[in-house]
N, C-alpha and C. Protein backbone atom coordinates (compact mmCIF):
# COMPACT_ATOMS: atom_id res chain seq x y z
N UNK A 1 183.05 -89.40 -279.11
CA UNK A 1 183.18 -90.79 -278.70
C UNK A 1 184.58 -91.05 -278.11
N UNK A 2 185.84 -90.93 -278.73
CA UNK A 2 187.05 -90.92 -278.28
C UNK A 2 187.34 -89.71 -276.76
N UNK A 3 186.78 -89.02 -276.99
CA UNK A 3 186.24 -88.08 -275.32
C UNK A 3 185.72 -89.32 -274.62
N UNK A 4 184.54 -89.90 -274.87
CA UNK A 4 184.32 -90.66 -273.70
C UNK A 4 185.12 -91.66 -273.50
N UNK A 5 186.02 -92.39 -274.26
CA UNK A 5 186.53 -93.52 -274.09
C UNK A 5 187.74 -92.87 -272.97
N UNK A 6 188.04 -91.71 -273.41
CA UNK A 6 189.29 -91.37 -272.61
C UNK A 6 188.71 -91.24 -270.89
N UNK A 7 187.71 -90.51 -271.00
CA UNK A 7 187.09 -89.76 -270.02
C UNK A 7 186.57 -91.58 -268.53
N UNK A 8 186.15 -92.32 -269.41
CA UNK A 8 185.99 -93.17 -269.03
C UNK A 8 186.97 -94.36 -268.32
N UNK A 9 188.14 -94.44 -269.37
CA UNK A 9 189.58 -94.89 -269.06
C UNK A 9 190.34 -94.10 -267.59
N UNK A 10 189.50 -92.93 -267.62
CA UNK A 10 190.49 -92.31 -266.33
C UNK A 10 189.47 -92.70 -265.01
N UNK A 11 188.13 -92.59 -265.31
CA UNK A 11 187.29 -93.53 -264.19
C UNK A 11 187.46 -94.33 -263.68
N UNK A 12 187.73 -95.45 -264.38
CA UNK A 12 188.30 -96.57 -263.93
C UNK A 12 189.43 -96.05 -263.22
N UNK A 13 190.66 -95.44 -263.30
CA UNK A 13 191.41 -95.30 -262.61
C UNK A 13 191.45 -94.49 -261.27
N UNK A 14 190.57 -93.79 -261.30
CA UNK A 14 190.51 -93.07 -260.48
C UNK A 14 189.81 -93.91 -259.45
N UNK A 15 188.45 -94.93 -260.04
CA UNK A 15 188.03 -95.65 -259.05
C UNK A 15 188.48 -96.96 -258.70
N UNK A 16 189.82 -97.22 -259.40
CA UNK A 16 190.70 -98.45 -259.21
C UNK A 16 191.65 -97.44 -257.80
N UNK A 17 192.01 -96.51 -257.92
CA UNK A 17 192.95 -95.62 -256.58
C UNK A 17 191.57 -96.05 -254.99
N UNK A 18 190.88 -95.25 -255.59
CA UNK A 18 190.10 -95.30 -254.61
C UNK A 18 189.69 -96.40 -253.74
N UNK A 19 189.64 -97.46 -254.63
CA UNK A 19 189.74 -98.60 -253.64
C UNK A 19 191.19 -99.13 -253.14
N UNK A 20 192.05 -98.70 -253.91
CA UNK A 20 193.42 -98.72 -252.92
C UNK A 20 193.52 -98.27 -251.63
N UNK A 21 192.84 -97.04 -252.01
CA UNK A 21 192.76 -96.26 -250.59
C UNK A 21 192.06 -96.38 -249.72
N UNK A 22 190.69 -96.86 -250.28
CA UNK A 22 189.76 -97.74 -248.86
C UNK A 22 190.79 -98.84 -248.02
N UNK A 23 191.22 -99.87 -248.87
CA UNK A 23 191.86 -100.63 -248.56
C UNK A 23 192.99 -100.27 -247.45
N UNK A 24 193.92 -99.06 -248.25
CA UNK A 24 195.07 -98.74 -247.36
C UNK A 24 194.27 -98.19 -245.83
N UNK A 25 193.42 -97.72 -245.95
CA UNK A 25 192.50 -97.42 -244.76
C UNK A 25 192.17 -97.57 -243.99
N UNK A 26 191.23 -99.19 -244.08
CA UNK A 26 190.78 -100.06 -243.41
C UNK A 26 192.46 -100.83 -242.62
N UNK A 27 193.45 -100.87 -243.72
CA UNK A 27 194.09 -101.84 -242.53
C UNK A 27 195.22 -100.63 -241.41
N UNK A 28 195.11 -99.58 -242.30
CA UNK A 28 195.40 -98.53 -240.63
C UNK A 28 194.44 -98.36 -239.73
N UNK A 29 192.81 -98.69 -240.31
CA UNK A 29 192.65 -98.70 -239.45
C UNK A 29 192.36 -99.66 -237.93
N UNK A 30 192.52 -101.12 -238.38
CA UNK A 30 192.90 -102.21 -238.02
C UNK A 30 193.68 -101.80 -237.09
N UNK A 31 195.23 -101.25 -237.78
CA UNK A 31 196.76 -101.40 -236.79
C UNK A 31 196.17 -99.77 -235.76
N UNK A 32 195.40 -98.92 -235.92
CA UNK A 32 195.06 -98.16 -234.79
C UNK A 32 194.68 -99.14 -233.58
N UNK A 33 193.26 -99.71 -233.96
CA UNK A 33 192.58 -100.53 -232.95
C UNK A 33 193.70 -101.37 -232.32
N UNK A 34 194.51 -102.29 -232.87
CA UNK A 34 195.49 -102.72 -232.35
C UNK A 34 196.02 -101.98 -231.32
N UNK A 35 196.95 -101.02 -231.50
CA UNK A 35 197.69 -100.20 -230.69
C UNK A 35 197.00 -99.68 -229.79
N UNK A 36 196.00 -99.06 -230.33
CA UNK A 36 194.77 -98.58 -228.97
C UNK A 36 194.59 -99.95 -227.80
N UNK A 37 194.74 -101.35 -228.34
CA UNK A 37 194.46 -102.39 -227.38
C UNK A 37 195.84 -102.59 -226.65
N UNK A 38 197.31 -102.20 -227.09
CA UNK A 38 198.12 -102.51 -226.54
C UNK A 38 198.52 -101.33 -225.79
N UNK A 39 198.13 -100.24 -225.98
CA UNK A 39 198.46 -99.04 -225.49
C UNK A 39 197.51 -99.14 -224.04
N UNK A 40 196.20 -99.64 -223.61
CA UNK A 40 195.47 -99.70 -222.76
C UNK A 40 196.09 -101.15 -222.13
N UNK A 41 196.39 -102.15 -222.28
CA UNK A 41 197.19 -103.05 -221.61
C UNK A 41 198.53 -102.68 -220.86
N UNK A 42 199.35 -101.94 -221.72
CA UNK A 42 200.46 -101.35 -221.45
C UNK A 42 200.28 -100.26 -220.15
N UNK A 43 199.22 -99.35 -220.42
CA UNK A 43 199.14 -98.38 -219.21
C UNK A 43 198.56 -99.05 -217.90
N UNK A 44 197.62 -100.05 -218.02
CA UNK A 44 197.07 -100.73 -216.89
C UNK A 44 198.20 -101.88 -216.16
N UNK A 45 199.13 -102.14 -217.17
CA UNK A 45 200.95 -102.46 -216.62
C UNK A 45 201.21 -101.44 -215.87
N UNK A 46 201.90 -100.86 -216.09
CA UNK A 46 202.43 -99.22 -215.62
C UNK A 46 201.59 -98.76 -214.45
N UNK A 47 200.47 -98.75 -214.02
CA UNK A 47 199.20 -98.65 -213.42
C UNK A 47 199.84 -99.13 -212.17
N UNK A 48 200.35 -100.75 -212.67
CA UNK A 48 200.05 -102.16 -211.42
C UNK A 48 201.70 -101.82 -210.68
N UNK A 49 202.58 -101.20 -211.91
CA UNK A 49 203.87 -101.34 -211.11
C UNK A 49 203.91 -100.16 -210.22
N UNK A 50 203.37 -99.05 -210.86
CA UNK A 50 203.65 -97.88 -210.00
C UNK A 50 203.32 -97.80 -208.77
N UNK A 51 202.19 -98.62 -208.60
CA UNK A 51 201.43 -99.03 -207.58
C UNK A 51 202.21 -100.48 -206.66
N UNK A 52 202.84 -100.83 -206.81
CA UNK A 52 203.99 -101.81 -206.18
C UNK A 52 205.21 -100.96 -206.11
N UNK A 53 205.84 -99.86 -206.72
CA UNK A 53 206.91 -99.35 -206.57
C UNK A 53 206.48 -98.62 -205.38
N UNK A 54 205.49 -97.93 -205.67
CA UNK A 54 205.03 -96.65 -204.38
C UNK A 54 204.68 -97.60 -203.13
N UNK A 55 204.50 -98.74 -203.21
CA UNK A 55 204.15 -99.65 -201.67
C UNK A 55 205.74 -99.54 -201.51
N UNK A 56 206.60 -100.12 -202.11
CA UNK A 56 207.69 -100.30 -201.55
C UNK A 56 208.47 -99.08 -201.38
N UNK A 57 208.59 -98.40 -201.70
CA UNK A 57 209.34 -97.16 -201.36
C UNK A 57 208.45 -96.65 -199.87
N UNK A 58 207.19 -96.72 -199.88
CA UNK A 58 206.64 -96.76 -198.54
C UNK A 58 207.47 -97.15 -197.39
N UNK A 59 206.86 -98.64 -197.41
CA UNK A 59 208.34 -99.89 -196.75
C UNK A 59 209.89 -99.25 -196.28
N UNK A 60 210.37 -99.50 -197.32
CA UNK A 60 211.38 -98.28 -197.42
C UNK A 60 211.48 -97.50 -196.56
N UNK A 61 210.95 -96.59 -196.79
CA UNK A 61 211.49 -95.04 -196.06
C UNK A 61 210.52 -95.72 -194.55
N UNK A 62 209.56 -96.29 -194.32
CA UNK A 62 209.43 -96.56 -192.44
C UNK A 62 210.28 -97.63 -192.35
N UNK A 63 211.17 -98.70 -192.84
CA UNK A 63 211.86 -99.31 -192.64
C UNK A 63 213.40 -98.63 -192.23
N UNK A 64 213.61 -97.18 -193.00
CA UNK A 64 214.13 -96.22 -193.07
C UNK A 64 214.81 -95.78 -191.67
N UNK A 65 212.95 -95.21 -191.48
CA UNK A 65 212.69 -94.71 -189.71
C UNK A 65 212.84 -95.17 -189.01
N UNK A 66 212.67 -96.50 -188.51
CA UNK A 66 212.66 -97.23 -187.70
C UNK A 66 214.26 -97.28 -187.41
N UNK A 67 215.00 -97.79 -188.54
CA UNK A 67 216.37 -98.15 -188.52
C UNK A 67 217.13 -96.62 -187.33
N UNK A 68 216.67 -95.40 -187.77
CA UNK A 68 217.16 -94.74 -187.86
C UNK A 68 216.70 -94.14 -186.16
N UNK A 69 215.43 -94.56 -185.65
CA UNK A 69 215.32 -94.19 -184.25
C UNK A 69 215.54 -95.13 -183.72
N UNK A 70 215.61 -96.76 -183.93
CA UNK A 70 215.99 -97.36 -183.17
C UNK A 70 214.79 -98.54 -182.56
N UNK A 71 213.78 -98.04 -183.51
CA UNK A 71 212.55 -98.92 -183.19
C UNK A 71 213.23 -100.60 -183.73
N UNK A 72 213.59 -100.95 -184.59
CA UNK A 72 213.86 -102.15 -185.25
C UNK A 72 214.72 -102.81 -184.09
N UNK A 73 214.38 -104.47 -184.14
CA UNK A 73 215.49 -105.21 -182.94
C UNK A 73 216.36 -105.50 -183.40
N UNK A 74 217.60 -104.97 -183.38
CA UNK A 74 219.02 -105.39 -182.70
C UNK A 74 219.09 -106.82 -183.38
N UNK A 75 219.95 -107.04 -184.30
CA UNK A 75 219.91 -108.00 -184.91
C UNK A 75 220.93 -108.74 -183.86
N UNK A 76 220.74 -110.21 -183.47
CA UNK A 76 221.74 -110.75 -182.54
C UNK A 76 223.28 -111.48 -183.29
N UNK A 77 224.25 -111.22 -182.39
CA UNK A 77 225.47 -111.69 -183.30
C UNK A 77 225.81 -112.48 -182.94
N UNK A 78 225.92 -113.92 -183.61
CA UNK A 78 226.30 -114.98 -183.74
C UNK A 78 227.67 -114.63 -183.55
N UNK A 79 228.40 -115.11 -182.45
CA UNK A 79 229.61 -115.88 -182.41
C UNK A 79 230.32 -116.43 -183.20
N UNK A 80 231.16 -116.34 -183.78
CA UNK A 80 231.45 -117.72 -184.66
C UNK A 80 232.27 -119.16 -183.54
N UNK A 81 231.38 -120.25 -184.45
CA UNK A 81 231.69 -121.47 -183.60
C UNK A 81 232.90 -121.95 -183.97
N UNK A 82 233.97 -121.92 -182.68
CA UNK A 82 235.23 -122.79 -182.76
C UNK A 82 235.06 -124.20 -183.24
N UNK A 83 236.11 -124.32 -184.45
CA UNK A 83 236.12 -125.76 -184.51
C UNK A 83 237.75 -126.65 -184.51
């Protein structure tokens, strides 16, 4: 009898852990899903800029060319007005 009381006393504990550990579980696994949602926001960021950096560096380098053969007009120079 004192066997089972013991045997029983550690059941409980063992199935008092165990639901700790469901618990600790469930809310990692919560903060995964989280991160998985900010981690897919974050890359579809990254996505949009790289994709605006690479237009402009485009820009850029034929803005580049142009400068550099001579296609671009001659910016005109203002005088400065006597006063």
């Amino acid at each position: 009898l004192e066997n089972n009381t013991i045997l029983m006393d550690k059941l409980k504990k063992i199935q008092q852990e165990n639901e700790e550990l469901k618990a600790r579980m469930d809310k990692h696994m919560e903060l995964s899903r989280q991160l998985s949602t900010e981690q897919a926001v974050l890359q579809e960021s990254l996505e949009k800029e790289s994709k605006v950096n690479k237009r402009l560096s485009m820009e850029n380098e034929e803005l580049l060319w142009k400068l550099h053969n001579g296609d671009l007009c001659s910016p005109r120079k203002v005088s400065p007005s006597s006063s």
